[in-house]
Protein backbone atom coordinates (compact mmCIF):
# COMPACT_ATOMS: atom_id res chain seq x y z
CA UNK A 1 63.74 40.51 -27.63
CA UNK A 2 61.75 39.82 -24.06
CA UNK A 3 62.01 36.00 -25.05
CA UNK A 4 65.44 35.75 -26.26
CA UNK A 5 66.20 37.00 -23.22
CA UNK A 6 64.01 34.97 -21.25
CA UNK A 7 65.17 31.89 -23.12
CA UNK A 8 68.68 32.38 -22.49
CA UNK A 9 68.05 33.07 -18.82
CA UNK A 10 66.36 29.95 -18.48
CA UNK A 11 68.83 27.89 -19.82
CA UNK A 12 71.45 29.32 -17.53
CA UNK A 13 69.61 28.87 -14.85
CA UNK A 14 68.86 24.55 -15.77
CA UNK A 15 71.22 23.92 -12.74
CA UNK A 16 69.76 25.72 -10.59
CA UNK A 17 65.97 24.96 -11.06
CA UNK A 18 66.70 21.30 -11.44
CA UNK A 19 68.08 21.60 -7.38
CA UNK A 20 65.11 23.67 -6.78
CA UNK A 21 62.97 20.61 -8.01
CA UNK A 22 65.04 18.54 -6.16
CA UNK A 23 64.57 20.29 -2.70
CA UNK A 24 61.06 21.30 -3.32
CA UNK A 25 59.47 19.34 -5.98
CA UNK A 26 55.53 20.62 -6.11
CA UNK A 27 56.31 24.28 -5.78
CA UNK A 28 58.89 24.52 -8.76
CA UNK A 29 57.40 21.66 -10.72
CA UNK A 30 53.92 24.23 -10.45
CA UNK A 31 56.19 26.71 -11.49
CA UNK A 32 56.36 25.30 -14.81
CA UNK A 33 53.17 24.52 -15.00
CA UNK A 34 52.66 20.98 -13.68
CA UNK A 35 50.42 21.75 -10.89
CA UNK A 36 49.82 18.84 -8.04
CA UNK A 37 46.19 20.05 -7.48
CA UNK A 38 46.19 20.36 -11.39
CA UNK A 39 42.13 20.08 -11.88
CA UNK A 40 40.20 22.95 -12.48
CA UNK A 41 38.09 24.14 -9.28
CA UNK A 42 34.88 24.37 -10.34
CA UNK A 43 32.61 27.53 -10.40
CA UNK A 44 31.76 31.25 -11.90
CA UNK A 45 32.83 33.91 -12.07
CA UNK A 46 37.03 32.43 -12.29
CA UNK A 47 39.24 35.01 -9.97
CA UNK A 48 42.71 34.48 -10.78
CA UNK A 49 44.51 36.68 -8.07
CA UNK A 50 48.46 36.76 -7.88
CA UNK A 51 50.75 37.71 -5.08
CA UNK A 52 54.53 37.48 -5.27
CA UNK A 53 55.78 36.73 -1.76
CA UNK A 54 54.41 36.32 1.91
CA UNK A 55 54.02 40.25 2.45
CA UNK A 56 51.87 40.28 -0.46
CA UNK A 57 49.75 37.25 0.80
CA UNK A 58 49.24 39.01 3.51
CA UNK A 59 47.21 41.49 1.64
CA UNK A 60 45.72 39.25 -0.98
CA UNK A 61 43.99 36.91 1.92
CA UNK A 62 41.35 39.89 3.47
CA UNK A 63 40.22 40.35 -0.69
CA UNK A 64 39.93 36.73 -1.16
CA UNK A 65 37.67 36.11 1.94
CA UNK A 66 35.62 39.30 0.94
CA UNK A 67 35.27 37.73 -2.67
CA UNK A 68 34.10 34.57 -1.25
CA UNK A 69 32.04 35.99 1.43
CA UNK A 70 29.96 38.13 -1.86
CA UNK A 71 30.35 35.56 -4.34
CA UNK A 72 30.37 32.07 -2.70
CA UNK A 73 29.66 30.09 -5.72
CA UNK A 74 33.04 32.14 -7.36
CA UNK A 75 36.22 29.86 -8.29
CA UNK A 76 39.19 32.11 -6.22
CA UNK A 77 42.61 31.11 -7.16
CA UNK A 78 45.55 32.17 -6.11
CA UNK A 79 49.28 32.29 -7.24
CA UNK A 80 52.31 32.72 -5.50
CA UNK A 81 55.68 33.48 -6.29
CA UNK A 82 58.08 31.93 -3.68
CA UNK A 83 57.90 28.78 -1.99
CA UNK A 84 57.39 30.46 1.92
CA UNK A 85 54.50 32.68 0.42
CA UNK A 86 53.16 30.08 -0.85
CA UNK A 87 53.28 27.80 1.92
CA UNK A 88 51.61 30.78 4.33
CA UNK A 89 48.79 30.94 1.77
CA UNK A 90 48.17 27.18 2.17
CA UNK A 91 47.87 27.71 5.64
CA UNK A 92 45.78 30.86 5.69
CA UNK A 93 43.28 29.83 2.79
CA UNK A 94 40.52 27.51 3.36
CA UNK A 95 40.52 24.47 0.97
CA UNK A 96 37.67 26.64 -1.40
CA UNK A 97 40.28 28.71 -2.59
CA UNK A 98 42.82 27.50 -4.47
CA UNK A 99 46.77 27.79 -3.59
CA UNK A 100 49.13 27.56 -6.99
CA UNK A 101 52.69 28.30 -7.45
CA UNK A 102 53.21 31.42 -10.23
CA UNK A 103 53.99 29.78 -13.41
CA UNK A 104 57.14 31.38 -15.09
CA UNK A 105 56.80 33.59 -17.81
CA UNK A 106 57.35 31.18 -20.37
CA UNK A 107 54.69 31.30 -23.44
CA UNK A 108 53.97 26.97 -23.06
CA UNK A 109 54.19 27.25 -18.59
CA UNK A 110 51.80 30.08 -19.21
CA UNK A 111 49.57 28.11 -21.57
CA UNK A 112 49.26 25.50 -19.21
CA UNK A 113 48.65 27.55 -16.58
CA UNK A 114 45.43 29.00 -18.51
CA UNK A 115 43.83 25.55 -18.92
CA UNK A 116 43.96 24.80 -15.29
CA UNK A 117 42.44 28.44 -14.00
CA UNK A 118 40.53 29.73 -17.21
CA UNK A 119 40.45 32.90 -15.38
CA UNK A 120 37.78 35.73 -16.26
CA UNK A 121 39.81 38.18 -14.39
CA UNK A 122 43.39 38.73 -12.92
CA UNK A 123 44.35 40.80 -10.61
CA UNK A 124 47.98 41.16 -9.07
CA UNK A 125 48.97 42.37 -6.06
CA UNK A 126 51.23 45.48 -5.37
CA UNK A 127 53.74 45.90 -8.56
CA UNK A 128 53.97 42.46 -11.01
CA UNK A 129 54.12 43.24 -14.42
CA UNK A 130 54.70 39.73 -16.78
CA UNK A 131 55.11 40.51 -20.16
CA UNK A 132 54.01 37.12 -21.72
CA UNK A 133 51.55 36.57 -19.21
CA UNK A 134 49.87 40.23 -20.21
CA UNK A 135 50.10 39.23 -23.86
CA UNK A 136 48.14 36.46 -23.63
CA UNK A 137 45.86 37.98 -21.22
CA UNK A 138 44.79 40.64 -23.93
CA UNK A 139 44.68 37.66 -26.55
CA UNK A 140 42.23 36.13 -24.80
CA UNK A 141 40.29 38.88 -23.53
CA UNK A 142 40.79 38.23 -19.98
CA UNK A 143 40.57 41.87 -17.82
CA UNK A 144 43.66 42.65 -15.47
CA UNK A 145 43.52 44.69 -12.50
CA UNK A 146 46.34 45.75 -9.72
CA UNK A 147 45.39 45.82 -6.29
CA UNK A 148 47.35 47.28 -2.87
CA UNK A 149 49.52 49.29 -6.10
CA UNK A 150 52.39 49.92 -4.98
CA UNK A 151 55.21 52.11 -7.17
CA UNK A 152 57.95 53.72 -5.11
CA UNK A 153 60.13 57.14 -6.77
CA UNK A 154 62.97 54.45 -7.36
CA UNK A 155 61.23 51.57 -8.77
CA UNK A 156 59.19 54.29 -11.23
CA UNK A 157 62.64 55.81 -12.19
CA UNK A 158 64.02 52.15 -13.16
CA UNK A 159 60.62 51.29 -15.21
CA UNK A 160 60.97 54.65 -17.15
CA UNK A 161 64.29 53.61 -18.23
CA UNK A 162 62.17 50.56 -19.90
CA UNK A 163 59.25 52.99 -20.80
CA UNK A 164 58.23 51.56 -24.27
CA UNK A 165 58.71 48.24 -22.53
CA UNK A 166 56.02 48.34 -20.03
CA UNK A 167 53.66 51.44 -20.75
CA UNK A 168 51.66 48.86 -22.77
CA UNK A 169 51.38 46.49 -19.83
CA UNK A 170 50.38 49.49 -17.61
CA UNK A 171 48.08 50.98 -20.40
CA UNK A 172 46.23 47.03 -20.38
CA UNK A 173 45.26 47.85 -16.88
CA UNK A 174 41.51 48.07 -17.12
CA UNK A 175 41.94 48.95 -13.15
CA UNK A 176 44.77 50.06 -10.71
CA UNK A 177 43.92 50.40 -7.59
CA UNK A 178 47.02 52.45 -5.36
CA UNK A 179 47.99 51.75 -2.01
CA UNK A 180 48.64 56.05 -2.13
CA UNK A 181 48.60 58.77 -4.00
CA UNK A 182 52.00 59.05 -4.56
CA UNK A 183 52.04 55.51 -5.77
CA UNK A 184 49.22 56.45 -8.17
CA UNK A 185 50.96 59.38 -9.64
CA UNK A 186 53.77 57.28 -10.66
CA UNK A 187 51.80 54.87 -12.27
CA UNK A 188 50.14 57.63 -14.21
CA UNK A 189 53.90 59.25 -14.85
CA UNK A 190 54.74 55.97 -16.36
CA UNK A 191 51.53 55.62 -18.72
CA UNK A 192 48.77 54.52 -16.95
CA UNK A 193 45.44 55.88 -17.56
CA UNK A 194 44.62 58.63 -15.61
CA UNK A 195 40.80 57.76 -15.28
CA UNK A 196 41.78 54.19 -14.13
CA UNK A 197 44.39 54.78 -11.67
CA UNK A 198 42.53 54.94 -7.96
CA UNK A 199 43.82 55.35 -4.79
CA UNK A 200 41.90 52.59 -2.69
CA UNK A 201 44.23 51.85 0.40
CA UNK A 202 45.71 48.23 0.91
CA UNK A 203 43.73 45.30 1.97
CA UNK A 204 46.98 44.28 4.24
CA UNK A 205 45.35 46.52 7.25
CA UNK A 206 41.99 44.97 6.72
CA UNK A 207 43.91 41.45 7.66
CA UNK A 208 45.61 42.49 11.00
CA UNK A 209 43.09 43.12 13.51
CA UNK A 210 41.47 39.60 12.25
CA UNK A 211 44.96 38.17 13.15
CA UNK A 212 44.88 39.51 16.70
CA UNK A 213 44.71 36.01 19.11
CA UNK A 214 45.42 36.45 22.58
CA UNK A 215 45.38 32.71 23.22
CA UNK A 216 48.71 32.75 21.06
CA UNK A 217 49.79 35.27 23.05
CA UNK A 218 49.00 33.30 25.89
CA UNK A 219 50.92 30.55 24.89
CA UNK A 220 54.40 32.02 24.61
CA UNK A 221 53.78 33.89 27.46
CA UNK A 222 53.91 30.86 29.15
CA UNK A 223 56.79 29.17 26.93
CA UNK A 224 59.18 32.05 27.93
CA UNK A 225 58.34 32.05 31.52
CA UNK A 226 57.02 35.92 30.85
CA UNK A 227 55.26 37.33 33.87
CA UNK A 228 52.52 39.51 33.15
CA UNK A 229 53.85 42.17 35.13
CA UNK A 230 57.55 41.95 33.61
CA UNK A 231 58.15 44.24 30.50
CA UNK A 232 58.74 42.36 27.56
CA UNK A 233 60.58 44.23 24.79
CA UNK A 234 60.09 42.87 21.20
CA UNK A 235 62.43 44.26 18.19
CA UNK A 236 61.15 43.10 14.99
CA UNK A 237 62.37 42.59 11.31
CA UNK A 238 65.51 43.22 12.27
CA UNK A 239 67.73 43.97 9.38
CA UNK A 240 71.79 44.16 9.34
CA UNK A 241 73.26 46.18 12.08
CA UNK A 242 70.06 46.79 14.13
CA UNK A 243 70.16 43.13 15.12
CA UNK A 244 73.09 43.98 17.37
CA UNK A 245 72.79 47.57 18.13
CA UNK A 246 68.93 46.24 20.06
CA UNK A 247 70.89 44.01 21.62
CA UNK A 248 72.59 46.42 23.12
CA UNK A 249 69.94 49.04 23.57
CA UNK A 250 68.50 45.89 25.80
CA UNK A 251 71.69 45.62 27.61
CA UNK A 252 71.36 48.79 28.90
CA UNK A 253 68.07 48.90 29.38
CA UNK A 254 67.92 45.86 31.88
CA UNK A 255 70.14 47.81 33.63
CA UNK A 256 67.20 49.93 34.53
CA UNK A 257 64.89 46.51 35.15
CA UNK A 258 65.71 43.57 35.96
CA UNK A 259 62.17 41.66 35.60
CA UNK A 260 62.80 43.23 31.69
CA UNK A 261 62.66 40.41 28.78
CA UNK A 262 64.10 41.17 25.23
CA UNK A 263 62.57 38.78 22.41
CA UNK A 264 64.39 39.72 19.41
CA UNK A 265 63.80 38.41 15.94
CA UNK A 266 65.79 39.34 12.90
CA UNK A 267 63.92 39.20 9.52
CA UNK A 268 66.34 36.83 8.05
CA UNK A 269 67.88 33.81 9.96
CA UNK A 270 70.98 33.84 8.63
CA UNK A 271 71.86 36.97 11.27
CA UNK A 272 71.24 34.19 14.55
CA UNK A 273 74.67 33.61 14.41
CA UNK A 274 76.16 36.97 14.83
CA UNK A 275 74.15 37.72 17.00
CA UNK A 276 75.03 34.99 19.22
CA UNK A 277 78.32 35.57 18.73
CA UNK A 278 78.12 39.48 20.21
CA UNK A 279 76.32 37.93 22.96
CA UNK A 280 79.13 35.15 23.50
CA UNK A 281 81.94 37.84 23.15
CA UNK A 282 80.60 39.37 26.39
CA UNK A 283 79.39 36.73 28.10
CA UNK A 284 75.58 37.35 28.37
CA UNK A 285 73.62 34.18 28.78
CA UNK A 286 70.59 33.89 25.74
CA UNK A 287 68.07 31.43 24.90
CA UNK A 288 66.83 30.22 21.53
CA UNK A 289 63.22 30.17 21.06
CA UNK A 290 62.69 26.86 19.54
CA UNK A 291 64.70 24.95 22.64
CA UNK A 292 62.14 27.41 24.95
CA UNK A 293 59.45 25.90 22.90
CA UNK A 294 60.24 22.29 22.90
CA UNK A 295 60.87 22.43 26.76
CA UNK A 296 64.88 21.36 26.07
CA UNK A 297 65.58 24.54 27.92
CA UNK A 298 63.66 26.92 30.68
CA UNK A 299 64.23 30.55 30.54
CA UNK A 300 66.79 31.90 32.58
CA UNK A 301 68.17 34.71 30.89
CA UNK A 302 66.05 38.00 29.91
CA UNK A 303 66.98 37.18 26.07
CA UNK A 304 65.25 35.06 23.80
CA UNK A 305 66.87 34.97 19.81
CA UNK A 306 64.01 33.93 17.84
CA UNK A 307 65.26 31.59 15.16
CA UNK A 308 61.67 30.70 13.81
CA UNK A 309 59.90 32.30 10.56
CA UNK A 310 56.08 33.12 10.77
CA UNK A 311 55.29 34.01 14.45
CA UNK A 312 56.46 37.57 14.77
CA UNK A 313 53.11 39.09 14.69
CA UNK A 314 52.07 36.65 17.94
CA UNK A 315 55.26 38.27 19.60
CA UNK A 316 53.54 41.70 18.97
CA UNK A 317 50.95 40.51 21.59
CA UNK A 318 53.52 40.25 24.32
CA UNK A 319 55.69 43.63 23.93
CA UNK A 320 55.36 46.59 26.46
CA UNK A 321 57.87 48.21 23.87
CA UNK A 322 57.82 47.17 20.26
CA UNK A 323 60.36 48.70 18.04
CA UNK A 324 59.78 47.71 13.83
CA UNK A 325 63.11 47.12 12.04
CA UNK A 326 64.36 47.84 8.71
CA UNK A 327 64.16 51.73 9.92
CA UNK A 328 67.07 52.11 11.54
CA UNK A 329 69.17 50.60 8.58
CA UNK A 330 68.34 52.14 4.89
CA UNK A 331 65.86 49.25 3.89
CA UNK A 332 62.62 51.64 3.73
CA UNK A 333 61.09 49.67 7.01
CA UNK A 334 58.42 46.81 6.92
CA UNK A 335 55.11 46.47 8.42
CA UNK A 336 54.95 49.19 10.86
CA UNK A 337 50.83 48.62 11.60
CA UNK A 338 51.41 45.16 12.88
CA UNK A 339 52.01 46.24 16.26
CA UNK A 340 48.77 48.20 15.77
CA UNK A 341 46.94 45.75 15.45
CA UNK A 342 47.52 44.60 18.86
CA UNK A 343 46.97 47.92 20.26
CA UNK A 344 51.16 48.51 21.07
CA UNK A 345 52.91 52.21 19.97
CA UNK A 346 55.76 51.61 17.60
CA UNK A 347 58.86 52.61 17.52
CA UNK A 348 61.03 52.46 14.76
CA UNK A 349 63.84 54.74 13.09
CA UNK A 350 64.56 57.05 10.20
CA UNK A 351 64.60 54.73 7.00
CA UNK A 352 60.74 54.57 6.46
CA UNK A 353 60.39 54.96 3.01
CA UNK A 354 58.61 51.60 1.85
CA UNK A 355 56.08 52.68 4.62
CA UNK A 356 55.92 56.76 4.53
CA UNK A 357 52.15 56.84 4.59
CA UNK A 358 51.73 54.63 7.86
CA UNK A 359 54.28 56.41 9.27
CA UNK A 360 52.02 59.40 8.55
CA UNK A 361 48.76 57.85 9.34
CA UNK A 362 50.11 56.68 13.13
CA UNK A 363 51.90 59.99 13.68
CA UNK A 364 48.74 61.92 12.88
CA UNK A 365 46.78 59.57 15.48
CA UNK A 366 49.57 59.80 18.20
CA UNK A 367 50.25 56.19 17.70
CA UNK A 368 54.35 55.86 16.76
CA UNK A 369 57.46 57.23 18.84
CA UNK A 370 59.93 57.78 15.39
CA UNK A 371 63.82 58.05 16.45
CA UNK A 372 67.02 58.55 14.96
CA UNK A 373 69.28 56.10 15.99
CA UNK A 374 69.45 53.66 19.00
CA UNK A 375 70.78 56.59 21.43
CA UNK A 376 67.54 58.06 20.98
CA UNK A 377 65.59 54.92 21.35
CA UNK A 378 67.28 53.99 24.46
CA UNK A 379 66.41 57.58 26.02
CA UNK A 380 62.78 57.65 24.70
CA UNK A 381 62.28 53.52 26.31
CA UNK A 382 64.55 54.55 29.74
CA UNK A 383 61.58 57.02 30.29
CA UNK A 384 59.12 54.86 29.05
CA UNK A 385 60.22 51.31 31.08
CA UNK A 386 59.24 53.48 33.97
CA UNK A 387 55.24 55.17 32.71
CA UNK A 388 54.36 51.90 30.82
CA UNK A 389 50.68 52.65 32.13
CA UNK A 390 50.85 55.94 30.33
CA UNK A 391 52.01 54.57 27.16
CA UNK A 392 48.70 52.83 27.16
CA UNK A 393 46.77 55.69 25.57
CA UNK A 394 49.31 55.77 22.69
CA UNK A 395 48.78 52.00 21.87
CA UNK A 396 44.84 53.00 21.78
CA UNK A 397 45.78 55.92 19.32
CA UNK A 398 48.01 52.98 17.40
CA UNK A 399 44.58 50.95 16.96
CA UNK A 400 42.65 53.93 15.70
CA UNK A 401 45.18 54.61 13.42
CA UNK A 402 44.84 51.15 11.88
CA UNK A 403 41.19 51.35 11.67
CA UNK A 404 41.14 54.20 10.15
CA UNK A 405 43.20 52.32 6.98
CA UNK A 406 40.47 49.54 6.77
CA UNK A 407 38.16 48.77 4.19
CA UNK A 408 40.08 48.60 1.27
CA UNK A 409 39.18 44.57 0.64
CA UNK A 410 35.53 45.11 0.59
CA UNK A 411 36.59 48.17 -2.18
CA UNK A 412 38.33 45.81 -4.20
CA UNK A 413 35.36 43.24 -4.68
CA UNK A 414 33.38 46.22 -5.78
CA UNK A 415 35.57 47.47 -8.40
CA UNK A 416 36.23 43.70 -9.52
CA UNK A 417 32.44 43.04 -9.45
CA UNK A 418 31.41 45.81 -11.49
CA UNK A 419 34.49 45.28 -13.96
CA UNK A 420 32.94 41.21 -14.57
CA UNK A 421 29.95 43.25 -15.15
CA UNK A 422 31.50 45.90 -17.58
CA UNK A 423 33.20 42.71 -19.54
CA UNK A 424 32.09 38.76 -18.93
CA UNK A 425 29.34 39.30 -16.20
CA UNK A 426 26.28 41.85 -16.64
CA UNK A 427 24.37 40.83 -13.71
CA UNK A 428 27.08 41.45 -11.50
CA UNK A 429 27.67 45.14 -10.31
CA UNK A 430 28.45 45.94 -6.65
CA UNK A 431 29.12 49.97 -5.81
CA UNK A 432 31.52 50.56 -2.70
């Protein structure tokens, strides 16, 4: 049934795969299976690791250095599902790990696929579950483990609508390793075993603080023309309507402060527009970052639209007040711990389900400012444009909080050493 399905989604979708080869030939043409880099890497144990999109990358990167770091002489490879993850794994990797695009779930793509990694263990990242991928998996004996799990109340209510469907996929699992509990009682609500469903945190934290560079930081403090002593206010992610209403929560805030800068960066492009548009309507002057970068344009005005992908976390290093979006609309919010990593308090609003436990974690250090709408974060950042040295203390708690979520790449290469031990590899066994 899967592959009629499959099959007839495929061929409806001809059109638009032959413009995706057309735009971006070695990603999709990997996607079926003709990989570029197509030789084997060579090497033992084989580590195939998978990770759908850039946010997952993020976390798969800390567990592939640790892997490599324990086991140099390993083969790591690792898939990714869309063309921008993949291209931020290229440039994150080192050249000993090897960067493929995901093959689609199609029995022969997958079949190639296997002759080019011969893996002797997979292990996905956060919540993909391939049906013909897992079959053949099992037929050849290969073990698969999840890593950074991550099942949400809604997505666990949609896959018990498919139950039968993917209990056997779940039940395969000689591993999963949750992000949280919560995320491990769903996956045991939905038929994974009980006395192979961990809780071992995500590997994302142990990436951040490695990320901090304060010679990046450096260098757009001196593209924007941003004083050290001038506030900088940086919204991030910003999703639908909060890419207008911090806009105007800046507005009023500059009001206050005049040496005040406002770098705002919405999580999708698309949104520049609009927002230029608000700012046209009422006649505020703006700046794009990429004509600040190039040197087309010095900045004049306190607001900077940043219509580039890829360098929000750098941005974190300049903000006096960092607010994380997706929070104040009802997305679930994104990475609310970047900031963290650079030592900043967050702010951020109501809508925090996709990130409930760092919420937790950074409110039980004294590390976040939550709010309700952008009223209340204009109040809380009027009082706090004027004590920035006392919200100094509170980016300090932010940092312990993030520390205090570390470690979880270094437990992943134990659990994956000791299952290569338990299956392919006896000498190998590593205890966290």
């Amino acid at each position: 049934m899967y592959n009629l399905f499959l099959n007839s989604l495929g061929y409806g979708a001809v059109p638009y795969l032959w413009t995706k080869l057309r735009d971006d030939p070695g990603f999709f043409r990997g996607r079926l299976g003709f990989f570029d880099a197509g030789s084997p890497r060579q090497g033992k144990p084989r580590i195939w690791f998978h990770a759908a999109s850039v946010g997952e990358v993020t976390g798969a990167i800390p567990t592939c250095h640790a892997l490599k770091n324990e086991l140099p002489g390993a083969a790591v490879c690792l898939t990714v599902g869309t063309p921008q993850g993949f291209r931020f794994a290229r440039r994150q990797l080192p050249l000993d790990i090897q960067v493929l695009p995901f093959p689609l779930d199609f029995p022969w793509v997958l079949k190639r696929t296997f002759r080019v990694i011969k893996p002797d263990l997979y292990a996905a990242f956060e919540s993909e579950f391939w049906p013909n991928l897992f079959h053949l998996l099992k037929r050849k004996g290969v073990p698969a483990m999840l890593l950074n799990g991550r099942i949400s109340d809604r997505s666990a209510a949609a896959y018990r609508v498919l139950r039968p469907f993917f209990e056997p996929i779940f039940r395969q699992f000689q591993w999963l390793a949750m992000h949280a509990e919560t995320d491990r009682v769903n996956a045991v609500s939905l038929g994974a075993p009980a006395d192979r469903t961990l809780v071992l945190g995500s590997s994302k934290y142990d990436g951040l603080s490695s990320r901090v560079n304060s010679a990046r930081v450096d260098y757009w403090r001196e593209k924007l023309r941003i004083s050290p002593h001038s506030p900088a206010v940086v919204g991030g992610s910003l999703r639908g309507m909060e890419c207008i209403e911090l806009l105007r929560v800046f507005r009023s805030l500059y009001a206050l402060n005049s040496e005040a800068v406002g770098i705002f960066v919405p999580r999708h492009l698309h949104r520049i527009p609009a927002m230029v548009e608000w700012l046209q309507e009422r006649g505020i002057s703006y700046h794009l970052l990429s004509n600040l970068e190039k040197g087309s344009e010095e900045r004049l005005s306190p607001i900077v639209l940043v219509d580039r992908i890829g360098i929000l976390f750098d941005l974190y290093g300049l903000g006096s007040l960092v607010f994380c979006g997706g929070t104040l609309e009802p997305v679930g919010g994104h990475n609310i711990l970047e900031p963290a990593a650079w030592k900043k308090p967050v702010f951020y609003g109501p809508y925090l389900k996709k990130v409930e436990h760092e919420h937790r974690i950074l409110q039980a250090f004294g590390g976040s400012f939550p709010v309700r709408d952008g009223e209340d974060l204009l109040d809380l950042w009027k009082y706090w444009i004027v004590h920035l040295p006392k919200l100094n203390i509170h980016g300090e708690n932010a940092g312990r909080a993030l520390e205090s979520l570390s470690g979880a790449a270094s437990r992943h290469v134990a659990l994956i050493m000791n299952t290569l031990s338990e299956t392919r590899y006896p000498a190998l066994t590593r205890h966290a």
